[in-house]
Protein backbone atom coordinates (compact mmCIF):
# COMPACT_ATOMS: atom_id res chain seq x y z
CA UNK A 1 118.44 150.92 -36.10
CA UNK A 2 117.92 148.49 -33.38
CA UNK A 3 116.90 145.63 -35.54
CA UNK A 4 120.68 145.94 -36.71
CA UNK A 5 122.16 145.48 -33.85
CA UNK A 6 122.67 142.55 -31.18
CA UNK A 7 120.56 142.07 -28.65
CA UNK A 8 122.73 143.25 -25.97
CA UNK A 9 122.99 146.95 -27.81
CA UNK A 10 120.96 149.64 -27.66
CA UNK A 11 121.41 152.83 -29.91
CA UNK A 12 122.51 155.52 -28.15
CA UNK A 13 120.48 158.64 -29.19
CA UNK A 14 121.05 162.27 -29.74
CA UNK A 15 118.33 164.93 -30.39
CA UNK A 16 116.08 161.62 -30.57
CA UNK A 17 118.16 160.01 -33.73
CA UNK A 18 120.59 156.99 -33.76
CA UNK A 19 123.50 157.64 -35.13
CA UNK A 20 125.53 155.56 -37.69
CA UNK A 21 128.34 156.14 -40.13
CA UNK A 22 131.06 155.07 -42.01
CA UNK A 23 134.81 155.40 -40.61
CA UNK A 24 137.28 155.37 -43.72
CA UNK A 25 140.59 155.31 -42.20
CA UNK A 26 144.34 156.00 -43.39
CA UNK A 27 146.45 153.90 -41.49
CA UNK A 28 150.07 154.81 -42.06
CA UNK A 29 153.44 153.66 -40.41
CA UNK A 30 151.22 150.49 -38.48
CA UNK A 31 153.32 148.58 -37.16
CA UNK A 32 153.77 146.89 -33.68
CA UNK A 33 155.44 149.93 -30.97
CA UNK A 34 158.79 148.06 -30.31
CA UNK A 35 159.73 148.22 -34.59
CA UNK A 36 160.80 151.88 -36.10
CA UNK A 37 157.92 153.67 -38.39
CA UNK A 38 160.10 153.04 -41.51
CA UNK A 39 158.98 149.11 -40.86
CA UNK A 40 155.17 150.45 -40.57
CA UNK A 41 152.63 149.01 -43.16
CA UNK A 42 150.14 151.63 -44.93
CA UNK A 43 146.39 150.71 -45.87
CA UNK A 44 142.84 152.16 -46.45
CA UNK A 45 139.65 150.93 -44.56
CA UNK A 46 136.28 150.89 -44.08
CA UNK A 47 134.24 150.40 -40.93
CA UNK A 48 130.46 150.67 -41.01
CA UNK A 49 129.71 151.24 -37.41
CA UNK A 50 126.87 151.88 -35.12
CA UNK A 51 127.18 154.59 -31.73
CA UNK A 52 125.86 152.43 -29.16
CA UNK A 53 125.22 151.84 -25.63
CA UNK A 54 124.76 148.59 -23.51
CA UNK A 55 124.90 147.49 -19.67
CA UNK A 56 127.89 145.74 -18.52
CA UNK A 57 128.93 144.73 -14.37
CA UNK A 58 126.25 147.11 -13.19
CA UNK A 59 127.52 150.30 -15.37
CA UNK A 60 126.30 151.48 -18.93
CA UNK A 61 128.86 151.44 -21.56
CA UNK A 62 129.29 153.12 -24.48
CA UNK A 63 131.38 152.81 -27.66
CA UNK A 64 130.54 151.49 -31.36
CA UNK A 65 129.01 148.29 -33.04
CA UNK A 66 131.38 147.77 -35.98
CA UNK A 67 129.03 145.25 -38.43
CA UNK A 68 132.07 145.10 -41.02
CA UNK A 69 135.44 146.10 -41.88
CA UNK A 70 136.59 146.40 -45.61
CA UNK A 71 140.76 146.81 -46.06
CA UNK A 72 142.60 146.78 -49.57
CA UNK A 73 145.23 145.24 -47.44
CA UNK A 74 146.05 141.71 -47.91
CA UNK A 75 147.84 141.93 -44.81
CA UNK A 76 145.13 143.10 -43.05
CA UNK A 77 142.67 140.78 -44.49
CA UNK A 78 144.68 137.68 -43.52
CA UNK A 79 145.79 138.45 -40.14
CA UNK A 80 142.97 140.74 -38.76
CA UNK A 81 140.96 138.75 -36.62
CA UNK A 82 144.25 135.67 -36.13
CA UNK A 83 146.93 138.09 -34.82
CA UNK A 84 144.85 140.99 -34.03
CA UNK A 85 141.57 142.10 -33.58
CA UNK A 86 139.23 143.03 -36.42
CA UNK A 87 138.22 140.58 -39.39
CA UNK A 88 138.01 142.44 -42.40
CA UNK A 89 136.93 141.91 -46.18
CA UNK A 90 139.18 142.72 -49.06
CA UNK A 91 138.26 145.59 -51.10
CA UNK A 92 139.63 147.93 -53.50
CA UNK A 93 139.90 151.53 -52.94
CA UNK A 94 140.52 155.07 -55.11
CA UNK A 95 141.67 158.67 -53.26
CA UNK A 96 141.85 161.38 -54.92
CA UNK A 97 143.10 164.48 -52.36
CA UNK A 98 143.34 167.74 -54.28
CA UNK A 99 144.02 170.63 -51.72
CA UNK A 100 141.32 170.37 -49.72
CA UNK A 101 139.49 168.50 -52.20
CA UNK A 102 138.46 164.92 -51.76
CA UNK A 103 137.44 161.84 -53.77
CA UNK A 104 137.03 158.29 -52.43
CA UNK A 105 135.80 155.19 -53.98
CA UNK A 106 135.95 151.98 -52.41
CA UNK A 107 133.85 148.12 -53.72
CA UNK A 108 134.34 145.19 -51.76
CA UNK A 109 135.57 141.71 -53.88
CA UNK A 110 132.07 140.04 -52.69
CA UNK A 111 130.35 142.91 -53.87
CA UNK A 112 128.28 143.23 -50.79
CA UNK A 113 129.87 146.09 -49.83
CA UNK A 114 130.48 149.86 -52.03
CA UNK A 115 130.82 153.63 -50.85
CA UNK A 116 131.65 157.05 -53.15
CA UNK A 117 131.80 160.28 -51.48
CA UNK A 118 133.04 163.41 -53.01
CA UNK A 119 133.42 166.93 -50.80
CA UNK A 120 135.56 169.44 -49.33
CA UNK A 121 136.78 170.74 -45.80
CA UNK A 122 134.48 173.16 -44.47
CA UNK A 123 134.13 175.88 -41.74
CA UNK A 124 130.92 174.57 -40.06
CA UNK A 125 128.32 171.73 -40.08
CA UNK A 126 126.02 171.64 -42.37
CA UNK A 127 122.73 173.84 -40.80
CA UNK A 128 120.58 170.83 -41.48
CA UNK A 129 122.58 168.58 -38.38
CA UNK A 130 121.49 167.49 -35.71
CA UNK A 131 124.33 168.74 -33.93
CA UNK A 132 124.23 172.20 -33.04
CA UNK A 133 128.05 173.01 -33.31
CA UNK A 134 131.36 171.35 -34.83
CA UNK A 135 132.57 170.65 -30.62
CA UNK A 136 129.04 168.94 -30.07
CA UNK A 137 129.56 166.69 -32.79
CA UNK A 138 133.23 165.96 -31.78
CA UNK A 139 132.49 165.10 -28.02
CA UNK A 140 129.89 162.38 -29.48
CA UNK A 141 132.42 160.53 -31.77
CA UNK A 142 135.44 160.91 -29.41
CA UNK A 143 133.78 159.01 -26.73
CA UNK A 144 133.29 156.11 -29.14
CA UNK A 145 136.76 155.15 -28.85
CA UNK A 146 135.83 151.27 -28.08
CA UNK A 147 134.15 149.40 -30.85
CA UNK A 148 133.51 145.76 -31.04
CA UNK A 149 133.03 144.21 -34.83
CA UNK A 150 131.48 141.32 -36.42
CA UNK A 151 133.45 138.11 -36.21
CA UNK A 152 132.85 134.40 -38.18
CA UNK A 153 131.62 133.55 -34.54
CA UNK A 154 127.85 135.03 -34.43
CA UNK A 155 128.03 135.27 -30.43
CA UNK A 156 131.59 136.90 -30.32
CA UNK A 157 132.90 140.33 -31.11
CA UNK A 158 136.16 141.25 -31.11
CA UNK A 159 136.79 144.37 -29.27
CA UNK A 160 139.32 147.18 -30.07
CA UNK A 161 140.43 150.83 -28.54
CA UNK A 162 141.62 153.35 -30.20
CA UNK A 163 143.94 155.83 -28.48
CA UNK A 164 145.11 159.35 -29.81
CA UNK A 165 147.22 161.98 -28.86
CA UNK A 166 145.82 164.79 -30.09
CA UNK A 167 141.93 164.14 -30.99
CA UNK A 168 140.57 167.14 -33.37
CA UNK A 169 138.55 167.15 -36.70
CA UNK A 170 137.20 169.60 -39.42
CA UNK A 171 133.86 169.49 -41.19
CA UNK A 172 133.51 167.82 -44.62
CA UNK A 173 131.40 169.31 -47.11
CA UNK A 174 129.88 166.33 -48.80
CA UNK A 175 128.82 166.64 -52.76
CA UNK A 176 127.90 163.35 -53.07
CA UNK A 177 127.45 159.95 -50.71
CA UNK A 178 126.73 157.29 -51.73
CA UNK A 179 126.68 153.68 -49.30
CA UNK A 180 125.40 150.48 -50.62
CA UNK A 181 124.59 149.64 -46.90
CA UNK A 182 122.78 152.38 -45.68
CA UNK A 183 120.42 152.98 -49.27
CA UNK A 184 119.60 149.03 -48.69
CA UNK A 185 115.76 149.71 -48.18
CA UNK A 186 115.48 146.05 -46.57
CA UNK A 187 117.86 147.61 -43.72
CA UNK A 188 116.40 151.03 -43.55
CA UNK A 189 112.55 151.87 -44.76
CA UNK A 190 112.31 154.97 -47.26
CA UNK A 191 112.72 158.52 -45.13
CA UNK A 192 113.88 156.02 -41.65
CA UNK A 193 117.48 157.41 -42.58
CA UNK A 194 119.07 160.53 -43.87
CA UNK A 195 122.99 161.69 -44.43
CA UNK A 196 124.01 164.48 -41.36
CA UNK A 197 127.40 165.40 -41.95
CA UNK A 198 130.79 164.52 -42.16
CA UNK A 199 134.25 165.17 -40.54
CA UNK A 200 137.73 164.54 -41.66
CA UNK A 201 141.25 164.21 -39.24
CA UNK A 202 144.67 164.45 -40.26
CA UNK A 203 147.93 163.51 -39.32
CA UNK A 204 146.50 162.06 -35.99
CA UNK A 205 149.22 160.09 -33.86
CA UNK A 206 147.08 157.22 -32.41
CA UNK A 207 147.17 153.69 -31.02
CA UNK A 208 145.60 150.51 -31.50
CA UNK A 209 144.19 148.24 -28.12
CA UNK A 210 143.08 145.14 -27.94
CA UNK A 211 139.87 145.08 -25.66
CA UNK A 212 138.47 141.69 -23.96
CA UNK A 213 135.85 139.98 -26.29
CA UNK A 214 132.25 140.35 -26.19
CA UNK A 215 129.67 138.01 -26.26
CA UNK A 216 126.20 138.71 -27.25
């Protein structure tokens, strides 16, 4: 995992493994906080992103390397990165939410990028995870609220926080997952890399912050 990351990273571990995954975020209602939520913008995303750590004014960080972003928002795809923080690809999505029932497709328009995953909320993790418990696996992900992506300048990131109200998830039971990235055997050797679980949040009041650039 490190040879995927900038220099200036370093995974941050737990029960020995990196850990990576792919956020695929909802946005509803977006919108700048001074305009009413009927003036909001809705979209689905993508962020392929890395839990890291790394060394900054004498103190360790911690937060998430964010190596791309995928929107079917055109909106998104022209201003992230000009007006706010975040440059993202264009892609097209499907969702499918049946009851508790999901299906979600998404391919990039450069083709680089594709993702399918097909489950269903669950009680527990999966007994196969490396976390131990559904709280243990939420505690990891919630500190990862800063995450710094990928810009068209290789020695900047742009950095963004996410705040929320009311953080809680549920397990996922995954069918099938499928990531173009993450099966790229260039990227990750045979058996260096295996799916652990997944986790789904709802109706999650949140905000977006921009956080001072990074250079690497």
């Amino acid at each position: 995992m490190q040879r995927q990351l900038p220099e200036r990273f370093r995974p941050k571990l737990h029960d020995g493994c990196a850990v990576a995954g792919i956020c695929l975020i909802r946005l509803e209602h977006i919108r700048p906080r001074f305009l009413p939520a009927i003036l909001g913008v809705s979209s689905e995303n993508a962020a392929h992103r890395v839990a890291v750590l790394w060394d900054e004014d004498g103190q360790t960080r911690e937060g998430v390397f964010i190596s791309r972003r995928d929107t079917n928002s055109h909106l998104n795809h022209f201003l992230g990165g000009r007006v706010f923080p975040g440059e993202h690809h264009q892609a097209s999505f499907s969702v499918v939410e049946l009851g508790s029932e999901i299906k979600l497709s998404m391919k990039s328009e450069d083709s680089v990028t594709a993702v399918e995953i097909e489950g269903e909320t669950a009680s527990t993790l999966p007994p196969s995870s490396i976390f131990k418990c559904l709280h243990e696996a939420s505690s990891f992900f919630e500190t990862g609220s800063l995450g710094y992506s990928v810009t068209s300048d290789s020695n900047r990131l742009d950095g963004l926080k996410l705040e929320t109200k009311d953080w809680r998830v549920e397990p996922l039971l995954i069918e099938r997952a499928y990531s173009s990235y993450f099966s790229d055997k260039n990227k990750f050797p045979k058996d260096s890399i295996e799916f652990d679980h997944a986790l789904i949040m709802r109706n999650v009041s949140h905000r977006w912050h921009s956080a001072e650039d990074l250079y690497v």
